[in-house]
Protein backbone atom coordinates (compact mmCIF):
# COMPACT_ATOMS: atom_id res chain seq x y z
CA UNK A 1 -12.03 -5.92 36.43
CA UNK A 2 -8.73 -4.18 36.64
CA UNK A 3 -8.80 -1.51 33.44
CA UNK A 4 -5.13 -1.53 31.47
CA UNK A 5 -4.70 1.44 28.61
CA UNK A 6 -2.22 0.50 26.10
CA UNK A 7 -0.85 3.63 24.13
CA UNK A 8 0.15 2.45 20.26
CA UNK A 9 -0.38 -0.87 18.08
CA UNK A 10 2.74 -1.90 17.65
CA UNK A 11 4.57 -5.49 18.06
CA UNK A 12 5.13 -5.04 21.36
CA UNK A 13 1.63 -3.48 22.50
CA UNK A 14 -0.38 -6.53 20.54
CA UNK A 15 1.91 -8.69 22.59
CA UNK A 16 1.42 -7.24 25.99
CA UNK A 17 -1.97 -6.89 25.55
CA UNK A 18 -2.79 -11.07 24.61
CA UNK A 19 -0.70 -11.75 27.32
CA UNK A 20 -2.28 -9.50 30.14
CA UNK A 21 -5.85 -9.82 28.60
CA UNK A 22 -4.85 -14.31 29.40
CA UNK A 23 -4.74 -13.35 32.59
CA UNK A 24 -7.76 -11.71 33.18
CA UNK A 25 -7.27 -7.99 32.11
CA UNK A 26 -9.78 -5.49 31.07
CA UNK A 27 -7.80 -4.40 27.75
CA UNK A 28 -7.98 -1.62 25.63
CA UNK A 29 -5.59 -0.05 22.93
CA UNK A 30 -5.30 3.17 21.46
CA UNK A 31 -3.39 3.79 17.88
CA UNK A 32 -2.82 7.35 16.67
CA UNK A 33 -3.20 5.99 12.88
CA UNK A 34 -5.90 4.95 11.07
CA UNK A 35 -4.74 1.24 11.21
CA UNK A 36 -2.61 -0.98 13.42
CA UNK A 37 0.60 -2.60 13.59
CA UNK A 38 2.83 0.99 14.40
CA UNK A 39 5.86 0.62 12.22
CA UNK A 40 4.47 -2.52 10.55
CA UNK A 41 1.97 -1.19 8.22
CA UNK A 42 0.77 -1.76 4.80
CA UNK A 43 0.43 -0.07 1.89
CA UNK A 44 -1.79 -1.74 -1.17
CA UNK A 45 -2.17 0.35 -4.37
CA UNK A 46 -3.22 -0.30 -7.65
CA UNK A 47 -2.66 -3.88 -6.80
CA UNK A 48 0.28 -3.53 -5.74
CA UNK A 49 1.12 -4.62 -1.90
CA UNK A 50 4.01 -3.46 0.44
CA UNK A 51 4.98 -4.02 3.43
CA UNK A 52 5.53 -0.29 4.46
CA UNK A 53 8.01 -1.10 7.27
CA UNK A 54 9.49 -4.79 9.08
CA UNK A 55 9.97 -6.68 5.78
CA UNK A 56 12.56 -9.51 7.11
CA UNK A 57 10.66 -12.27 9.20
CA UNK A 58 13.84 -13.85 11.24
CA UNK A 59 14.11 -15.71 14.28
CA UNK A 60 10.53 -18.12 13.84
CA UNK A 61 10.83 -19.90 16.67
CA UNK A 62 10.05 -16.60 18.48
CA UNK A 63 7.00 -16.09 16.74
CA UNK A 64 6.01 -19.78 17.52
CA UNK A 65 6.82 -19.54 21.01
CA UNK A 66 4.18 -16.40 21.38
CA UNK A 67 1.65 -17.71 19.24
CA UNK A 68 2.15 -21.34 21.77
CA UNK A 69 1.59 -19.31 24.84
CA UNK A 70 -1.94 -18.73 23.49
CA UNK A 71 -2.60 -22.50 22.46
CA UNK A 72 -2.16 -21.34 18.71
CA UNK A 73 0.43 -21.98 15.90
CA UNK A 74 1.28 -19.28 13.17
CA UNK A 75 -0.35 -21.41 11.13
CA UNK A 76 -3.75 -20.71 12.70
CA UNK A 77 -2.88 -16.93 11.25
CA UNK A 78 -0.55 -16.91 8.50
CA UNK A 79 1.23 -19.27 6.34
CA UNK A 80 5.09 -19.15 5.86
CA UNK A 81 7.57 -19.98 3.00
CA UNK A 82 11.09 -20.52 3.88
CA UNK A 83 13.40 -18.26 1.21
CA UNK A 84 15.46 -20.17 -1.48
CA UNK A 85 17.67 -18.42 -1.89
CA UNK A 86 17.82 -16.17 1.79
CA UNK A 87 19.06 -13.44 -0.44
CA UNK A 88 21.65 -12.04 -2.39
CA UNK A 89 24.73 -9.33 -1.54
CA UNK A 90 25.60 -7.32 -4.70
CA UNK A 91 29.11 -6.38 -4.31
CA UNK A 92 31.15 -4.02 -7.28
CA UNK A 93 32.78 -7.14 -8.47
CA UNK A 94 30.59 -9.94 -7.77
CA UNK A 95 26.97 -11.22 -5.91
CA UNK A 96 27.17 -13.79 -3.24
CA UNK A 97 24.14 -15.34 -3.17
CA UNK A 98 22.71 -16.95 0.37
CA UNK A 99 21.44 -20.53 0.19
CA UNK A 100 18.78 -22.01 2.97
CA UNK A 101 21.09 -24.23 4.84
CA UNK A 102 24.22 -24.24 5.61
CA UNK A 103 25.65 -26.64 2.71
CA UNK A 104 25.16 -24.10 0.11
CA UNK A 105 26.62 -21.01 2.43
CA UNK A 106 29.61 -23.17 2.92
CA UNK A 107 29.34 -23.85 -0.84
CA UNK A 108 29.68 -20.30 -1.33
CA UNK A 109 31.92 -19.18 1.40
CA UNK A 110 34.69 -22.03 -0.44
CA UNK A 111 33.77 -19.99 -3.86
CA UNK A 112 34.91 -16.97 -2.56
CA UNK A 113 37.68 -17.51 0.30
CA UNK A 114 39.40 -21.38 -0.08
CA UNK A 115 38.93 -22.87 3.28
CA UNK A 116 36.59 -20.54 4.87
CA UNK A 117 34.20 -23.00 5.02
CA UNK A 118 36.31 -24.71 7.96
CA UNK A 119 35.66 -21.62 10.73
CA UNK A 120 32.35 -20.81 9.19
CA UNK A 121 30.74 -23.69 10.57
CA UNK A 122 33.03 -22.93 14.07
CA UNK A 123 31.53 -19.56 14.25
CA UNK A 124 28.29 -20.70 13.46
CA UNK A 125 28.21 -23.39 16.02
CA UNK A 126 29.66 -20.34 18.90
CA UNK A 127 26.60 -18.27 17.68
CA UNK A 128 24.07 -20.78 17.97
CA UNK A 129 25.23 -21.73 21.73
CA UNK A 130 25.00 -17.75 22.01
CA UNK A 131 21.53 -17.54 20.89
CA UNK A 132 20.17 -20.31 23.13
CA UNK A 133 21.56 -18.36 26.13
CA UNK A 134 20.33 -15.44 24.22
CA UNK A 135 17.11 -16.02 23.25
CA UNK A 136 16.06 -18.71 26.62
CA UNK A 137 17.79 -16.69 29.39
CA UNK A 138 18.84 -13.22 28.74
CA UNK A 139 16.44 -11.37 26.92
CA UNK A 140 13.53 -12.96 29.28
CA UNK A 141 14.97 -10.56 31.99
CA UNK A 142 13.28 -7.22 32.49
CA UNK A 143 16.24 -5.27 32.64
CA UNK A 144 15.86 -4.17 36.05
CA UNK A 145 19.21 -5.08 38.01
CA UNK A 146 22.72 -6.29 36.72
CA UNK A 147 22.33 -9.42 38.53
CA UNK A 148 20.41 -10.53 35.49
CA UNK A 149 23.19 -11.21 33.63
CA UNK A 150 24.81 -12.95 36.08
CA UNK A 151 24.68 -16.86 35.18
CA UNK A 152 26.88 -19.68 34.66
CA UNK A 153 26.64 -19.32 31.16
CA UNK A 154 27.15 -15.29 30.71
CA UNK A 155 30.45 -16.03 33.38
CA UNK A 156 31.94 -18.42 31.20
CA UNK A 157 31.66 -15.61 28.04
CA UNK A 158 31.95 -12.32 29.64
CA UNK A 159 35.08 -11.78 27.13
CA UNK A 160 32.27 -11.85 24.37
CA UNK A 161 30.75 -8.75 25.80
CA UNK A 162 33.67 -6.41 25.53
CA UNK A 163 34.21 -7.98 22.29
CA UNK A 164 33.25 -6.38 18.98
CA UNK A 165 31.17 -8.47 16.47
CA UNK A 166 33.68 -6.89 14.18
CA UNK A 167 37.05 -8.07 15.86
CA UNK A 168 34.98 -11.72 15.79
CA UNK A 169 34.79 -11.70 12.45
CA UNK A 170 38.14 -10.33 11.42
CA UNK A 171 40.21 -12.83 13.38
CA UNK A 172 38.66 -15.57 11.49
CA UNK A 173 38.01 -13.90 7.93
CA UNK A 174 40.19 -12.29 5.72
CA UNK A 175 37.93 -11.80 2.54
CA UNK A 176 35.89 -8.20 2.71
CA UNK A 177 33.05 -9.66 0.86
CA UNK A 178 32.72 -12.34 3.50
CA UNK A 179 33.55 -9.92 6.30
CA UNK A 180 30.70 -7.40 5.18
CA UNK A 181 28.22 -10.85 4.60
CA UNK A 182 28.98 -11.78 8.46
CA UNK A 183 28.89 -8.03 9.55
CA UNK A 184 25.67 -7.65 8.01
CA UNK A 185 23.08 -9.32 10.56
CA UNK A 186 23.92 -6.86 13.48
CA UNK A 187 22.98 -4.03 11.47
CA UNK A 188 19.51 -5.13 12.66
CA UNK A 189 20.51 -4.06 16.01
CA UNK A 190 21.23 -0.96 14.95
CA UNK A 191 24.88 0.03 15.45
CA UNK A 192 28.07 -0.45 13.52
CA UNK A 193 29.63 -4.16 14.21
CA UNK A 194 32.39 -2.35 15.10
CA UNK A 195 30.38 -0.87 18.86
CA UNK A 196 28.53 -4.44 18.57
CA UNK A 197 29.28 -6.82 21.45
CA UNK A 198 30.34 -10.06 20.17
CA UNK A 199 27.82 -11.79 21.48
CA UNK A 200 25.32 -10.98 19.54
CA UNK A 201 27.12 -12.82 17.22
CA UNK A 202 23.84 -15.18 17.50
CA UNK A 203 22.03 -12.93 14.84
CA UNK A 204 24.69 -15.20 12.36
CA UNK A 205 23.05 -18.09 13.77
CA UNK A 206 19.66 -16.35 13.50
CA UNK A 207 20.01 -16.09 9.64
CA UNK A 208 22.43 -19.08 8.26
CA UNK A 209 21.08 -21.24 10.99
CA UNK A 210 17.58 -20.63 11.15
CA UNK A 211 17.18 -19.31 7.67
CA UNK A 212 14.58 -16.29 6.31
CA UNK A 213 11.04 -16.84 5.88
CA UNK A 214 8.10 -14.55 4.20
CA UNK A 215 4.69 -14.59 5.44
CA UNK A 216 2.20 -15.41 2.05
CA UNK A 217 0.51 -11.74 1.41
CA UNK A 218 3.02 -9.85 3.97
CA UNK A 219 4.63 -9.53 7.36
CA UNK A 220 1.29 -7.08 7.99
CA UNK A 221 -0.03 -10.90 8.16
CA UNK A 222 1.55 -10.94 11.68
CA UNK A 223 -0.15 -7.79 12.97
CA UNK A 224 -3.70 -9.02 11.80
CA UNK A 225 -2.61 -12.71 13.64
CA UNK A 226 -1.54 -11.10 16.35
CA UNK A 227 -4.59 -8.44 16.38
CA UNK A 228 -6.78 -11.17 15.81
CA UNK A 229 -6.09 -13.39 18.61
CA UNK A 230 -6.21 -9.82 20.86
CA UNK A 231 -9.42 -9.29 20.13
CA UNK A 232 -10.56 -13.24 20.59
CA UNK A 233 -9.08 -12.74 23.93
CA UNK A 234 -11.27 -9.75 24.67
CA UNK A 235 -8.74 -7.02 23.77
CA UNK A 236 -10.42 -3.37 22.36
CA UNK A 237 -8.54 -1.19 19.48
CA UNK A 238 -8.91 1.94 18.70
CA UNK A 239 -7.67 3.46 15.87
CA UNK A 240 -7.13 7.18 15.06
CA UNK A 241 -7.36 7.27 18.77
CA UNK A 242 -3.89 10.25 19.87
CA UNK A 243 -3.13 10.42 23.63
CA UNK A 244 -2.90 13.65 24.02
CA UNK A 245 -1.66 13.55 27.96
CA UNK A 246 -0.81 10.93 30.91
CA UNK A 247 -2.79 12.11 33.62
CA UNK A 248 -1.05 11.53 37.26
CA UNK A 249 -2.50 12.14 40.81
CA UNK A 250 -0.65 11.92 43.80
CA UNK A 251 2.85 10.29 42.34
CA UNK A 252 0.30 7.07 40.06
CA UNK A 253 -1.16 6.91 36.31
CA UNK A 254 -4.51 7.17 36.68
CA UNK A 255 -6.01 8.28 33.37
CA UNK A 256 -5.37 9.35 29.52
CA UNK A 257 -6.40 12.36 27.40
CA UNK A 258 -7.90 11.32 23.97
CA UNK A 259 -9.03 14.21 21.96
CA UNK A 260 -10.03 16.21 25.75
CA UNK A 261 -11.93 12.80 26.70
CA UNK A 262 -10.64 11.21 29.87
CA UNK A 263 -9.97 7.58 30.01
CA UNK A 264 -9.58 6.36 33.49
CA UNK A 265 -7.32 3.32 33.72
CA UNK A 266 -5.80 0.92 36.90
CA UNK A 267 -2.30 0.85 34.90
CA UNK A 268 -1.43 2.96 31.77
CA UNK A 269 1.42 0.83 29.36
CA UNK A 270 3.00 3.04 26.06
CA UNK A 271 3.87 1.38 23.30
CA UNK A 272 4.73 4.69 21.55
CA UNK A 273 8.40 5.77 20.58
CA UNK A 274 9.79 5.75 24.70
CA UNK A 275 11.02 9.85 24.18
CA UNK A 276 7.34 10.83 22.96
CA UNK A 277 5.65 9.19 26.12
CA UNK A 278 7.00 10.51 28.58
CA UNK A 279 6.80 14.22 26.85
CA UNK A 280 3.13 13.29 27.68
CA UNK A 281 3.56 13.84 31.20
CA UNK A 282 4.35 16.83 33.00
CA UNK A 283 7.63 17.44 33.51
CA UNK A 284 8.22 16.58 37.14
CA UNK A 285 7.01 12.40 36.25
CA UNK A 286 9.37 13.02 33.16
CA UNK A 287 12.55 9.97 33.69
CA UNK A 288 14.69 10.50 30.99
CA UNK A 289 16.01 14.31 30.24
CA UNK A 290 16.86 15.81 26.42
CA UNK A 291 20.20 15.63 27.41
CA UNK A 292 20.20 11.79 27.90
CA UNK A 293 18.40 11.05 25.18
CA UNK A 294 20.86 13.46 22.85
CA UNK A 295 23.70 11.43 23.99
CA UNK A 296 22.11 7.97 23.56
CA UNK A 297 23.28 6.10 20.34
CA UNK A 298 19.90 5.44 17.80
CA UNK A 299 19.53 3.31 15.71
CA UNK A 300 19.56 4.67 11.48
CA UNK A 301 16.68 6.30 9.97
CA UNK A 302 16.03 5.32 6.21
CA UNK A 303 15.03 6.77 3.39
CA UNK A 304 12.07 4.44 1.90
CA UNK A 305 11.03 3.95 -1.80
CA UNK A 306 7.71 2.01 -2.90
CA UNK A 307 7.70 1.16 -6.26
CA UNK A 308 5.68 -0.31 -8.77
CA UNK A 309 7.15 -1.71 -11.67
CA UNK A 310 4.80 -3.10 -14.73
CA UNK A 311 6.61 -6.08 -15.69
CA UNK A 312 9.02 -8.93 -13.42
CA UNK A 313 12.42 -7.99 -12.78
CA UNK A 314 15.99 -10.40 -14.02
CA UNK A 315 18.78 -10.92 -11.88
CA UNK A 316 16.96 -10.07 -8.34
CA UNK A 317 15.64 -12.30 -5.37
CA UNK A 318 12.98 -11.38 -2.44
CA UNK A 319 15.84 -9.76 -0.69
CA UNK A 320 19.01 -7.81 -2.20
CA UNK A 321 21.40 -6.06 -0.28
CA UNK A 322 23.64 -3.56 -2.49
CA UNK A 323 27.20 -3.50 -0.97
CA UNK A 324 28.74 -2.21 -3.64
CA UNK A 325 30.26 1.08 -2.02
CA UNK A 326 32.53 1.48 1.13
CA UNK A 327 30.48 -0.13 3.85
CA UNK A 328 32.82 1.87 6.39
CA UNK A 329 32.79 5.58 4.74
CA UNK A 330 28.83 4.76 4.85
CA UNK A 331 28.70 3.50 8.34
CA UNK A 332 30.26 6.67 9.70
CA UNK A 333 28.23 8.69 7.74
CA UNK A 334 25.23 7.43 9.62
CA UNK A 335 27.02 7.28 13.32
CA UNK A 336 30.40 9.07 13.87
CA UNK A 337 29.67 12.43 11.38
CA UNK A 338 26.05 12.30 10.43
CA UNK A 339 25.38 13.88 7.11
CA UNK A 340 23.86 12.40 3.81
CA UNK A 341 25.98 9.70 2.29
CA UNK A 342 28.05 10.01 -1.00
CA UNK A 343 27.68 6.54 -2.37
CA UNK A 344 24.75 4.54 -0.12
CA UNK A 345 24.86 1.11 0.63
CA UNK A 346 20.65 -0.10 -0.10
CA UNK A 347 19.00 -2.83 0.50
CA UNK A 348 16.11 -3.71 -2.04
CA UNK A 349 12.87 -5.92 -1.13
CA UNK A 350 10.91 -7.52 -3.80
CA UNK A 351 8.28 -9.89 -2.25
CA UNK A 352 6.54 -10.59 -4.89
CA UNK A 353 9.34 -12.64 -6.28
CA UNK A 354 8.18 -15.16 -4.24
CA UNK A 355 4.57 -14.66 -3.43
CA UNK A 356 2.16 -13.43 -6.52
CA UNK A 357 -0.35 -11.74 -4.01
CA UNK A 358 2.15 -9.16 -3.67
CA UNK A 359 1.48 -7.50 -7.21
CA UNK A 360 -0.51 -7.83 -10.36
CA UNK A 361 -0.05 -10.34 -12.73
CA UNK A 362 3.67 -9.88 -14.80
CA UNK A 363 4.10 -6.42 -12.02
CA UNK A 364 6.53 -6.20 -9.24
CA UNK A 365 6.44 -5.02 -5.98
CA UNK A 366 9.35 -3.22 -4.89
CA UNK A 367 10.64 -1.46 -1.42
CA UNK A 368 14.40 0.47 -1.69
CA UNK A 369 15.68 1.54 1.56
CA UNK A 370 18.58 3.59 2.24
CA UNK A 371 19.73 3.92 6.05
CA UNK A 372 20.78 7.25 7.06
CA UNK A 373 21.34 9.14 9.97
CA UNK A 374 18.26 10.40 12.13
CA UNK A 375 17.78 13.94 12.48
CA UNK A 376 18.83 14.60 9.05
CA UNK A 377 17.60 17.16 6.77
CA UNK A 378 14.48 15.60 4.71
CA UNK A 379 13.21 17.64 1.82
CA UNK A 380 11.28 16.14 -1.79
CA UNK A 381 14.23 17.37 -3.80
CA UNK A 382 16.71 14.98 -1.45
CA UNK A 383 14.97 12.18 -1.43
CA UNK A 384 14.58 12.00 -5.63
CA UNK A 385 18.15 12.94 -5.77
CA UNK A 386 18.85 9.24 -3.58
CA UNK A 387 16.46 7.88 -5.85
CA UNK A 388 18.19 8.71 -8.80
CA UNK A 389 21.67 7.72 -7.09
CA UNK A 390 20.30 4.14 -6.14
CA UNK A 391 18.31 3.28 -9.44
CA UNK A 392 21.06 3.77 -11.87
CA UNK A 393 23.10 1.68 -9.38
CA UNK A 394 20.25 -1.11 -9.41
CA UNK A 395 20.17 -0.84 -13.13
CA UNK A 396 24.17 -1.73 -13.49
CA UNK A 397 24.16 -4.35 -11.00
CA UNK A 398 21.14 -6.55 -12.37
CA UNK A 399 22.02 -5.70 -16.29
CA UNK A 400 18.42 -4.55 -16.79
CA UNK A 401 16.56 -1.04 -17.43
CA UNK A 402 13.91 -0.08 -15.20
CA UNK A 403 13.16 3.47 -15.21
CA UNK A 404 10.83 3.14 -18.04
CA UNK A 405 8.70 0.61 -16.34
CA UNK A 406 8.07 2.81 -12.34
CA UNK A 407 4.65 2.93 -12.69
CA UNK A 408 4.33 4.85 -9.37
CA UNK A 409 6.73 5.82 -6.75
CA UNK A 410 6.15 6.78 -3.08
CA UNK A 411 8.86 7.54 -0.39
CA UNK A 412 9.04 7.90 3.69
CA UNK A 413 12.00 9.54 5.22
CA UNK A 414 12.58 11.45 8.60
CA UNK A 415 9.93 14.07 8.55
CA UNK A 416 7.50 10.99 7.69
CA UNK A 417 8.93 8.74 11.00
CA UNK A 418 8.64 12.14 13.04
CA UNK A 419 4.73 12.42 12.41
CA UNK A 420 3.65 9.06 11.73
CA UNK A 421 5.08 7.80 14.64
CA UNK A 422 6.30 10.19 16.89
CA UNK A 423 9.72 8.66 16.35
CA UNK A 424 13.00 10.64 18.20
CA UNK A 425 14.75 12.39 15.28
CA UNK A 426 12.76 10.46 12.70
CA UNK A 427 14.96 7.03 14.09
CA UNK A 428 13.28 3.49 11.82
CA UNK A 429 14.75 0.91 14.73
CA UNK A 430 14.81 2.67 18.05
CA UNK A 431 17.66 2.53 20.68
CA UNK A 432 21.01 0.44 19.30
CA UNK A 433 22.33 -2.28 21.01
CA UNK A 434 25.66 -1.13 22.09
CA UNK A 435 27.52 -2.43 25.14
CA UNK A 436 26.43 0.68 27.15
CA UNK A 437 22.67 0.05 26.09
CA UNK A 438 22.19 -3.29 26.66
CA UNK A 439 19.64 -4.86 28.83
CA UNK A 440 19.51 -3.41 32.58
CA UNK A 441 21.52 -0.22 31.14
CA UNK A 442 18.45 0.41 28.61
CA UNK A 443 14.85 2.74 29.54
CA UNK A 444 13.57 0.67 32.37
CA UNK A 445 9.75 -1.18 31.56
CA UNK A 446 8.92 0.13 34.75
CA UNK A 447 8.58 4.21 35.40
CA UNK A 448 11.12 4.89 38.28
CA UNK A 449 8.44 8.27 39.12
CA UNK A 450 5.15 7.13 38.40
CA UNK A 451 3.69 4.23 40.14
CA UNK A 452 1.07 1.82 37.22
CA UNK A 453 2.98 3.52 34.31
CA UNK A 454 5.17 1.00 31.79
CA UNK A 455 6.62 0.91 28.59
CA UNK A 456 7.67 -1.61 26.26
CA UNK A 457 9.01 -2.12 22.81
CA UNK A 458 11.91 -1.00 21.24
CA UNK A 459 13.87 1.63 23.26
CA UNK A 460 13.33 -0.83 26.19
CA UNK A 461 14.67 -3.96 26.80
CA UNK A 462 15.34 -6.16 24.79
CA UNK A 463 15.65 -3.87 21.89
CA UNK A 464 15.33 -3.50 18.35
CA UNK A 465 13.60 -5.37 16.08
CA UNK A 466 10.45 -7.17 15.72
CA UNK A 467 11.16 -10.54 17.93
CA UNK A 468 12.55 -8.04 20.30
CA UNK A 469 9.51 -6.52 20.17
CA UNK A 470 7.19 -9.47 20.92
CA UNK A 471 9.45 -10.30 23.95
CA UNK A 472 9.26 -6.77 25.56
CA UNK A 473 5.42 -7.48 25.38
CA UNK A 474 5.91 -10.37 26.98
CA UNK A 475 8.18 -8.52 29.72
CA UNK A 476 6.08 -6.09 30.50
CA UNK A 477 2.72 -7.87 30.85
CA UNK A 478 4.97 -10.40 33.24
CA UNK A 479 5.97 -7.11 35.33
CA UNK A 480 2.57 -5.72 35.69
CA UNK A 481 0.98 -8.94 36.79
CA UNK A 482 3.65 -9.00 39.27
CA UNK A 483 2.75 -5.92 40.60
CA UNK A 484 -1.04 -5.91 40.82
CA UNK A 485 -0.43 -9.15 42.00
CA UNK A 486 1.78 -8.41 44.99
C-alpha cells in the first residue's frame, strides 16, 4: 500500500488525509503538539472552555459538503446552533447589532442610513452570485496555471478583480458605521479592504446570507469530527511527533526525521506553516527564498486573552467586535507602518452566551483578541499593558465592571505563534488574499524541486481561513491521486 506522511494536524491535513485514506492510502500524521487540530486547539480550565484559536464557524455548506464526500453529515459529529443575534459592532456612539436573516440587517441598515436598505439587498444579491462562482468553481482549482481563472463567469467580472472591496462599498454607502460593518468580513482574508479584490465581496454573502453558527461545546468539535472520521477511515496520528528534516534522494521525498527516527514514505504532504517546511529541507530543494517571503503581504498576528469571569456578563452577545477607534489609523498600523497600535480595534468572543458547556454555572467564558502586526515585539509587560487598554474600553462600552470578577487570565501573542506553530513572524491567518496572492500567484500545492513533496493549507491556495483550509485538503489529496495515478 502506497505510504503518505502528513506533517501537522491542522484543517487542512485532517482533510487531505480522509480524502486520500477514501481512496486507498496508507495514512499517517504527525503533530508537533501534544494534541490536534494546529491552530484550532482547546483550552479547558477550571471549567472553563475556549476555543484557543478559529472561533467563527462561517460558510456551513462547506463543512457539509466535506463531511458528504464521506457519506456523513456534521450532525454525525457535532451539533450546530445558528446565532441570534450574528453579533454585535460597538461603535463610540452606538452598537449595531446583526440579526440572522436579512429582514432584521435591513431593519438595521434603515436605523442607521434611511434607504440603505435598497442597495444592501443589491450588493448582497452581487455577492451571493460571487460566492457560487467562488465557492463551486474557483477555489476547486489547484492554483497551478492562470488558465484557471479563465471561465465564462470570471470574463464577465474581471472588473471585480482590480476592484477594491473598499471602493465596492463606498460607491454604494455613505454611513462609516455601515461602511466599517461591510468592510469587516474581508478582514478574514487577511488584508485591508482597501488591497481586497472586490470579488471577494462574497464573504458579505457568507455572513448576512448564510448567517454564523457555533458548534455546541466548541469549534475544537470540528477537529475531533474531522479526526474521528480519519481514524474510521484508517488514518494514524501522532502527537508530540516534530519533523525534524525532509529527507530527499536523487531530486524525490522519500523519508522524514522524527526525533533521529526515519520514516520512509511514497509521498511526504506538510501541513505546517508553508515557510517552516521547506526550512526542513536542504537548501538546494528549498522553493521559496527569505527574500520572497519578506516581501509577501501576511496576514495580522493577534494578541489573545482567555478569561474567566465568575459571574454572566450584560450588554454582550457570542460575538462583539469593538470598532470604536479609527479603523484606518489601526489598519495601517498592522500593514503599511507596523508598530503597536495606539487605540486597538478588538474583537471579543463569549461562547458561553449561547452554549452553557462553555463555563461553569453563572461563569463566563471569554476570548479578547487584538490583531497586530507579525513580527512585532512580544514581551509580558506589552501584552498586560493591551489588556489594560482593551478592558477599560469593554467596561465603558457594555456599562458594566469586570475587573473584579477575572478569575484567571492567560494570553498568546507572537513569540507564542512562533513556537507553537512554527508560524512566519508569529502570523494567526497565513498568506493575505491580495490581488497579487491570489490563487495560481500563491505557494504552489505541488513542490516545483522535489518530486512526491506537497503542501496544503493556508499559505497555499485557496487561502486563509478554516473553509479555505478544508478545500486545500481537498486540493491536494485530488493532486496526489493524480499523480500516483498517472
Amino acid at each position: 500500500m502506497t505510504k503518505i506522511s502528513i506533517i501537522g494536524s491542522g484543517f487542512s491535513s485532517l482533510s487531505a488525509a480522509c480524502y486520500l485514506a477514501k481512496k486507498g492510502y496508507d495514512v499517517s500524521i504527525y503533530e508537533k503538539n501534544e494534541s490536534i487540530g494546529g491552530r484550532a486547539r482547546q483550552l479547558k480550565k477550571d471549567g472553563f472552555t475556549f476555543d484557543i484559536g478559529p472561533s467563527w464557524y462561517w460558510m456551513p455548506d462547506i463543512f457539509e459538503k466535506f463531511f458528504s464526500d464521506f457519506n456523513k453529515t456534521t450532525s454525525d459529529f457535532y451539533m450546530l446552533d445558528k446565532l441570534s443575534p450574528a453579533y454585535k459592532i460597538f461603535f463610540s456612539d452606538d452598537v449595531i447589532t446583526i440579526g440572522d436573516h436579512m429582514d432584521k440587517i435591513c431593519q438595521e441598515f434603515e436605523r442607521i442610513e434611511a434607504g440603505s436598505s435598497k442597495p444592501l439587498r443589491k450588493f448582497i444579491t452581487k455577492a451571493q452570485d460571487n460566492y457560487n462562482i467562488a465557492i463551486n468553481k474557483i477555489v476547486l482549482k489547484p492554483g497551478i496555471s492562470p488558465i484557471e481563472l479563465v471561465t465564462k463567469d470570471t470574463i464577465t467580472r474581471v472588473d471585480q478583480f482590480f476592484k477594491t472591496i473598499s471602493t465596492e462599498v463606498r460607491r454604494n454607502f455613505k454611513n462609516p458605521k455601515l461602511i466599517s460593518t461591510l468592510e469587516f468580513p474581508v478582514l478574514f482574508l487577511g488584508a485591508k479592504p482597501s488591497n481586497t479584490p472586490s470579488f471577494y465581496s462574497f464573504m458579505n454573502f457568507a455572513d448576512f446570507g448564510l448567517g454564523t453558527w457555533h458548534p455546541r461545546g466548541g469549534m475544537y468539535k470540528v477537529i475531533n469530527g474531522m479526526s474521528s472520521l480519519a481514524k474510521s477511515l484508517g488514518v494514524k496520528i501522532h502527537t508530540n511527533a516534530t519533523v525534524d528534516k525532509i529527507n530527499v534522494t536523487h531530486g524525490k521525498a522519500e523519508s522524514i526525521t522524527i526525533n533521529g527516527k526515519i520514516i520512509e514514505s511514497d509521498y511526504i504532504l506538510s501541513g505546517a506553516d508553508y515557510h517552516h517546511s521547506e526550512t526542513l529541507l536542504d537548501d538546494q530543494y528549498r522553493q521559496y527564498s527569505e527574500s520572497y517571503w519578506s516581501k509577501k503581504t501576511f496576514a495580522p498576528s493577534s494578541l489573545l486573552f482567555y478569561v474567566g469571569f465568575d459571574k454572566k456578563l450584560k450588554n454582550v452577545e457570542h460575538h462583539n467586535l469593538f470598532f470604536d477607534t479609527d479603523f484606518e489609523i489601526h489598519a495601517q498600523d498592522i500593514y503599511d507602518n507596523p508598530k503597536w497600535p495606539d487605540n486597538p480595534l478588538f474583537y471579543v468572543n463569549f461562547p458561553s452566551v449561547t452554549d452553557k458547556t462553555m463555563a461553569p454555572a453563572n461563569c463566563e467564558t471569554g476570548f479578547f483578541l487584538i490583531p497586530i502586526a507579525p513580527g512585532l515585539e512580544d514581551t509580558e509587560a506589552l501584552r498586560q499593558q493591551y489588556f489594560d487598554i482593551i478592558i477599560d474600553r469593554f467596561e465603558k462600552k457594555t456599562l458594566q465592571t469586570v475587573k473584579n470578577n477575572i478569575i484567571f487570565k492567560e494570553s498568546f501573542c507572537v513569540k507564542d505563534f512562533k513556537k507553537e506553530y512554527n508560524s512566519y513572524k508569529g502570523n494567526a491567518y497565513g498568506m493575505a488574499n491580495t490581488l497579487l496572492q491570489t490563487a495560481f500567484l500563491r505557494p504552489k500545492l505541488k513542490s516545483k524541486k522535489v518530486n512526491h513533496l506537497y503542501f496544503t493549507g493556508q499559505l497555499t491556495v485557496p487561502g486563509p481561513g478554516v473553509p479555505p483550509a478544508i478545500i486545500s485538503g481537498k486540493l491536494v489529496a485530488d493532486l496526489i491521486h493524480k499523480h500516483h495515478s498517472n
